[in-house]
Protein backbone atom coordinates (compact mmCIF):
# COMPACT_ATOMS: atom_id res chain seq x y z
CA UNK A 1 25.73 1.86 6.67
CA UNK A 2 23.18 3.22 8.90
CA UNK A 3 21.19 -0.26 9.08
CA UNK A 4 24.31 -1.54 10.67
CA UNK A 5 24.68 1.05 13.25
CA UNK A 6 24.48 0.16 17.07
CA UNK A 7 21.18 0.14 18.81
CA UNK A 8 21.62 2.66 21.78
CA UNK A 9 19.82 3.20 25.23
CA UNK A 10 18.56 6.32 23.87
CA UNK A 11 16.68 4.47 20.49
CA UNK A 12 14.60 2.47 23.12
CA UNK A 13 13.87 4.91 25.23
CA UNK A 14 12.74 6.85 21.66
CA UNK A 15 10.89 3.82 20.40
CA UNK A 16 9.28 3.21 24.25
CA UNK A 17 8.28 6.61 24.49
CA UNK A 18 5.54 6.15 21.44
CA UNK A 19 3.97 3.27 23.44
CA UNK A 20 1.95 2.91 26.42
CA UNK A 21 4.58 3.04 29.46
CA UNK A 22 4.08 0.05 31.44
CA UNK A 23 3.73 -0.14 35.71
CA UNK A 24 6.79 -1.19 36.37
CA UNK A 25 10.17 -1.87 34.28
CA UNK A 26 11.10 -1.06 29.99
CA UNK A 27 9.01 -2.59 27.24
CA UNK A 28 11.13 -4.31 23.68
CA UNK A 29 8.68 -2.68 21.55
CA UNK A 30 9.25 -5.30 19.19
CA UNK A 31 8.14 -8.47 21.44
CA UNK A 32 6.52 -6.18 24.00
CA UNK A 33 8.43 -8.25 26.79
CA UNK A 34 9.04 -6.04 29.68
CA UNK A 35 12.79 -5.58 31.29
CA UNK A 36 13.69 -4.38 34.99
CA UNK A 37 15.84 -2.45 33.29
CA UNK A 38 17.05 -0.19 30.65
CA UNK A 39 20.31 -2.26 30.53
CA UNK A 40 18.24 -5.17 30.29
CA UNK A 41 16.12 -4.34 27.36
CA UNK A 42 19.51 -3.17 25.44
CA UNK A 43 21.17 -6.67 26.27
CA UNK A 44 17.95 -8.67 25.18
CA UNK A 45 17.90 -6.68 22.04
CA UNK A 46 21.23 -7.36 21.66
CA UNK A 47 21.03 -11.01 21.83
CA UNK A 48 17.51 -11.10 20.29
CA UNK A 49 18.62 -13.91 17.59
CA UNK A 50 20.12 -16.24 20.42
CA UNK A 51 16.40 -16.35 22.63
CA UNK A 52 14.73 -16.69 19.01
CA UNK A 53 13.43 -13.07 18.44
CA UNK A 54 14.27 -10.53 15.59
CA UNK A 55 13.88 -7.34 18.09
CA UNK A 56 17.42 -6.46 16.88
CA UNK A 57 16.74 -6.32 13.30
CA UNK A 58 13.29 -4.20 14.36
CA UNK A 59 15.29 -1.56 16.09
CA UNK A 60 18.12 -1.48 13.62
CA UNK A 61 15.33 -0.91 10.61
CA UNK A 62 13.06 1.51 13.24
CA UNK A 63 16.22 3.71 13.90
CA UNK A 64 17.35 3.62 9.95
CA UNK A 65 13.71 5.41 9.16
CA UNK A 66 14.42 7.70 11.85
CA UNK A 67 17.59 8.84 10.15
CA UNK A 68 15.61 9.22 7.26
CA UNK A 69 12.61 11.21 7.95
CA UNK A 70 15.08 13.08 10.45
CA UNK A 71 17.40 14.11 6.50
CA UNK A 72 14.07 14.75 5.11
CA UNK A 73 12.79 17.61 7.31
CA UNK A 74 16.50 18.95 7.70
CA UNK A 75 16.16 18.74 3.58
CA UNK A 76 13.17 20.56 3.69
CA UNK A 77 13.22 22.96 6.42
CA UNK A 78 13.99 26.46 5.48
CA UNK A 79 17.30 27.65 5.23
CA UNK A 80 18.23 31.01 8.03
């Protein structure tokens, strides 16, 4: 289920944020294109498969091991 869930403004600005910020604009952190915009790097990714890129699939699989390390340490952080 979670592989399938939406790609939001705030997963690129997560995924961005572990990358080198360029001078100007957002970066896809999957094809390193950069964007103007935030809008425009969430409609590229978004219609990734139409230009001939997979940067959907990247986020949808980068935000799916999020959710999982993020269950992990809620697993195994101690209980209060």
């Amino acid at each position: 289920a979670s592989s399938r869930a939406s790609i939001t403004v705030r997963d690129i600005l997560a995924a961005s944020q572990r990358q080198p910020a360029p001078q100007r604009g957002y970066q896809c952190v999957s094809c390193c294109r950069i964007f103007p915009t935030l809008w425009a790097v969430k409609t590229h990714v978004q219609h990734s498969s139409q230009e001939g890129y997979s940067c959907k699939v990247y986020y949808r699989r980068l935000k799916a091991l999020w959710e999982k390390e993020h269950k992990e340490q809620e697993a195994g952080a101690p209980r209060v």
